[in-house]
C-alpha atoms as a PDB file:
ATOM      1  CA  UNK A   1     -85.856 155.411  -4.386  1.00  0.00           C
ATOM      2  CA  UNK A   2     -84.231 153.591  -1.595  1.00  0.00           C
ATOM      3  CA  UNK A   3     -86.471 151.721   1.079  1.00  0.00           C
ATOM      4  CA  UNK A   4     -85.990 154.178   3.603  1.00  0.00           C
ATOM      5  CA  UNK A   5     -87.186 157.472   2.026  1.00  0.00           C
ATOM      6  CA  UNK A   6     -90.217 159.171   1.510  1.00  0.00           C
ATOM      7  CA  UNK A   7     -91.859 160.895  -1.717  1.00  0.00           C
ATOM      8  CA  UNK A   8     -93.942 163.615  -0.907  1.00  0.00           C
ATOM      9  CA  UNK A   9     -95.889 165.197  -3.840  1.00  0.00           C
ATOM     10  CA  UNK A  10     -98.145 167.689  -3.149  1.00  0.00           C
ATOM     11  CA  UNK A  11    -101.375 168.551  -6.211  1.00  0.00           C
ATOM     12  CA  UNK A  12    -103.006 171.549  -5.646  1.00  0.00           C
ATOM     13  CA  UNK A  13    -106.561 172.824  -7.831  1.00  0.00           C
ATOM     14  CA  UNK A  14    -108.939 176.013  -6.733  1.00  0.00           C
ATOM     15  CA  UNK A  15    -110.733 173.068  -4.730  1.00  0.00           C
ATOM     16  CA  UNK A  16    -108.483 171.222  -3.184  1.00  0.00           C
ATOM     17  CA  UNK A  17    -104.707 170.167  -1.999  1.00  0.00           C
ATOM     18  CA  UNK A  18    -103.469 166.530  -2.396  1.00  0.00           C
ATOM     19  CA  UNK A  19    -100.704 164.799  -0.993  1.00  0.00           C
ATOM     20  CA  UNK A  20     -99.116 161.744  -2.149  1.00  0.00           C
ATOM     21  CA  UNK A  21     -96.836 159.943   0.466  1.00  0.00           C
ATOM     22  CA  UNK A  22     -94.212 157.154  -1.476  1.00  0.00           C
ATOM     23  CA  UNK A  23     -92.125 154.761   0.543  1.00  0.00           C
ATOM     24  CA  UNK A  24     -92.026 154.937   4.581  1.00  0.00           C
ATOM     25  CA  UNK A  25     -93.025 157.802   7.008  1.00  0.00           C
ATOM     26  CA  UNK A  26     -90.392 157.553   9.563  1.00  0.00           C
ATOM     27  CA  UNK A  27     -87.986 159.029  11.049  1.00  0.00           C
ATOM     28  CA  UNK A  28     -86.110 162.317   9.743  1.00  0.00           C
ATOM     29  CA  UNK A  29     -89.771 161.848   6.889  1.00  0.00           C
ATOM     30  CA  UNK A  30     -91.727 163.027   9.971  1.00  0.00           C
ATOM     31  CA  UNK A  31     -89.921 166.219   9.999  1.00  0.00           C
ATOM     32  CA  UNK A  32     -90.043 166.807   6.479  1.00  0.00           C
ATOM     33  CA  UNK A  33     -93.906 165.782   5.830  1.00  0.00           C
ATOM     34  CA  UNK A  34     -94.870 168.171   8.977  1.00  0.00           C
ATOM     35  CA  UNK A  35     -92.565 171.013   7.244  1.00  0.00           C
ATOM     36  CA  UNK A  36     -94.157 170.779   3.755  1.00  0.00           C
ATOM     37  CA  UNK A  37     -97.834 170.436   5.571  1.00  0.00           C
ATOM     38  CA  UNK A  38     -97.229 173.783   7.513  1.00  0.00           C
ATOM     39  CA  UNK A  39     -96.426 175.723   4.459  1.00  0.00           C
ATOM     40  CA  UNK A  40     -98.927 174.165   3.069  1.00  0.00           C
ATOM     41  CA  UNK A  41    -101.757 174.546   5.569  1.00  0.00           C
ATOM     42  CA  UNK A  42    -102.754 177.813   5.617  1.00  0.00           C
ATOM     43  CA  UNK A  43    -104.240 177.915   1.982  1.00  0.00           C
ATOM     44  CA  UNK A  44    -106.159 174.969   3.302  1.00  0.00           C
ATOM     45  CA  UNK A  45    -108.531 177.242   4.992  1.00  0.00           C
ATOM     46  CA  UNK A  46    -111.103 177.116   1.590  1.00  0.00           C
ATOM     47  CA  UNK A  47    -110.009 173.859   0.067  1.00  0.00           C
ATOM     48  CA  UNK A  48    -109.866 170.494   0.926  1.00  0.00           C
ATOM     49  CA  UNK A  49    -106.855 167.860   1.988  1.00  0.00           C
ATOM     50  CA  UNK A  50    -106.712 164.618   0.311  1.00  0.00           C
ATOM     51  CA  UNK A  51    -104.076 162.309   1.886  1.00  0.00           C
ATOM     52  CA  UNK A  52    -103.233 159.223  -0.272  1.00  0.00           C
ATOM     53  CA  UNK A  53    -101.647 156.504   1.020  1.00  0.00           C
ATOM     54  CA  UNK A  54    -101.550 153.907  -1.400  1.00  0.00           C
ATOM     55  CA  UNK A  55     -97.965 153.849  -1.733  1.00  0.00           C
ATOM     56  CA  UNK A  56     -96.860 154.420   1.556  1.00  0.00           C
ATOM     57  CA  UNK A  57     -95.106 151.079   2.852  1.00  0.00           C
ATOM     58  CA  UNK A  58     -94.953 151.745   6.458  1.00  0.00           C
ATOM     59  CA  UNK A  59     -95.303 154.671   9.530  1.00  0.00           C
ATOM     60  CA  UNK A  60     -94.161 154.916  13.001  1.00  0.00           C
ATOM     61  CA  UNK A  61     -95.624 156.071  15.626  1.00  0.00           C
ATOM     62  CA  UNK A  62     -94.315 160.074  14.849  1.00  0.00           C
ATOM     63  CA  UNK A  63     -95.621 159.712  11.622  1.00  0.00           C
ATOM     64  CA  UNK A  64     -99.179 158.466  12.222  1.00  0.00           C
ATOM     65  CA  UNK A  65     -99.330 161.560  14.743  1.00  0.00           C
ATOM     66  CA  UNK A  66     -98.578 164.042  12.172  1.00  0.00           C
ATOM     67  CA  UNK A  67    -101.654 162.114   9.872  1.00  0.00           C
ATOM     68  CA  UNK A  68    -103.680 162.633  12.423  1.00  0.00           C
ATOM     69  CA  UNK A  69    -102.664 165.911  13.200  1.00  0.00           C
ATOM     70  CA  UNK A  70    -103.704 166.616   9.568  1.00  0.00           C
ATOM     71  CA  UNK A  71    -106.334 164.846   9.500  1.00  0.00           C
ATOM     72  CA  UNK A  72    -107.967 166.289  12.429  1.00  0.00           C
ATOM     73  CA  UNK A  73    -107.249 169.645  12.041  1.00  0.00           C
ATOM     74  CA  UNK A  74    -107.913 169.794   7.545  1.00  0.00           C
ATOM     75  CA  UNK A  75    -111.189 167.196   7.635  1.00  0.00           C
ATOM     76  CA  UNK A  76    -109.014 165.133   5.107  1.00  0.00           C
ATOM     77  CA  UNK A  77    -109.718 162.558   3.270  1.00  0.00           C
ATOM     78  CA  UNK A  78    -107.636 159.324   2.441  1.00  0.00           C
ATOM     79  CA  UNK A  79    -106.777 157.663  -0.491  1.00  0.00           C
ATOM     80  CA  UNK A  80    -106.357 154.138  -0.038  1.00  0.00           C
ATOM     81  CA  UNK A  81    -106.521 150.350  -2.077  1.00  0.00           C
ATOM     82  CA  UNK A  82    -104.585 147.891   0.118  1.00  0.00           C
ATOM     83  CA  UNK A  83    -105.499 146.198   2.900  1.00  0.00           C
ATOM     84  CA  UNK A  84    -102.940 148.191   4.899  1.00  0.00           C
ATOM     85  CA  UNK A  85    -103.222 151.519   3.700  1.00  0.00           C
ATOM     86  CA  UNK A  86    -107.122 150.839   4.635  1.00  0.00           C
ATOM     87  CA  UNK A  87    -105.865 149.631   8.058  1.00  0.00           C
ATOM     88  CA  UNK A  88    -103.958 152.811   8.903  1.00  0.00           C
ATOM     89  CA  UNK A  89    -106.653 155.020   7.424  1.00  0.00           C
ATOM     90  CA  UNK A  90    -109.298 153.485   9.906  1.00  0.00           C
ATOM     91  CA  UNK A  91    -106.514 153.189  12.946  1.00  0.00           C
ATOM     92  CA  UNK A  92    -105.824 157.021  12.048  1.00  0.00           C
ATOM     93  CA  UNK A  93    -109.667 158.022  12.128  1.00  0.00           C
ATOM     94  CA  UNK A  94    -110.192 155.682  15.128  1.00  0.00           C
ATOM     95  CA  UNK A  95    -107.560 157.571  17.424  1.00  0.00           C
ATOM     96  CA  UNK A  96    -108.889 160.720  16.502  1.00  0.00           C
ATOM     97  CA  UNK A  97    -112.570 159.859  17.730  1.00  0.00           C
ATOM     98  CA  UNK A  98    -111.276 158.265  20.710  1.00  0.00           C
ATOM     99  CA  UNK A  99    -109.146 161.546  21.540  1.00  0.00           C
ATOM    100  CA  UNK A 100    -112.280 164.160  20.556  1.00  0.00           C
ATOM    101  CA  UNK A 101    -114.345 161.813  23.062  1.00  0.00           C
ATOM    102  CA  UNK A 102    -111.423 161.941  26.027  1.00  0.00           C
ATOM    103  CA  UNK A 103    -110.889 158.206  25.923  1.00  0.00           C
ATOM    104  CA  UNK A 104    -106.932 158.082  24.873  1.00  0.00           C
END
């Protein structure tokens, strides 16, 4: 896989849907991760979203807004182990209490 693509693999149970991001969430990735999560997203209604970002290298700005977007809207939960992914986790729940509270 080349430095500038993204892996998206999505596990689904009777409890919950999982996605696995690989590699960098930017650019034309954006698209394509909001694409899959709207097909996605309507049997989300009676199970839970599990984001993990343990292998994700990097996200821009588009991409972050499309976590939280997901985030916000499924109750997800992330998957992290590196100091990063932990970073973008907490940076990701941080904006989206700062924009339910009207302060972004």
């Amino acid at each position: 896989m080349g430095q500038h693509t993204l892996r998206i693999s999505i596990q689904e149970n009777d409890n919950s849907i999982g996605f696995t991001l690989v590699g960098r969430l930017a650019g034309p990735w954006v698209a394509e991760l909001e694409r899959v999560w709207k097909d996605v997203s309507p049997r989300l209604e009676i199970k839970k979203l599990s984001l993990d970002l343990r292998d994700l290298t990097y996200s821009d700005l588009a991409g972050k807004r499309v976590l939280r977007e997901m985030f916000s809207l499924n109750h997800a939960e992330f998957v992290t182990d590196s100091d990063w992914s932990q970073y973008l986790a907490e940076e990701i729940k941080n904006s989206n209490e700062m924009l339910a509270h009207g302060r972004a």
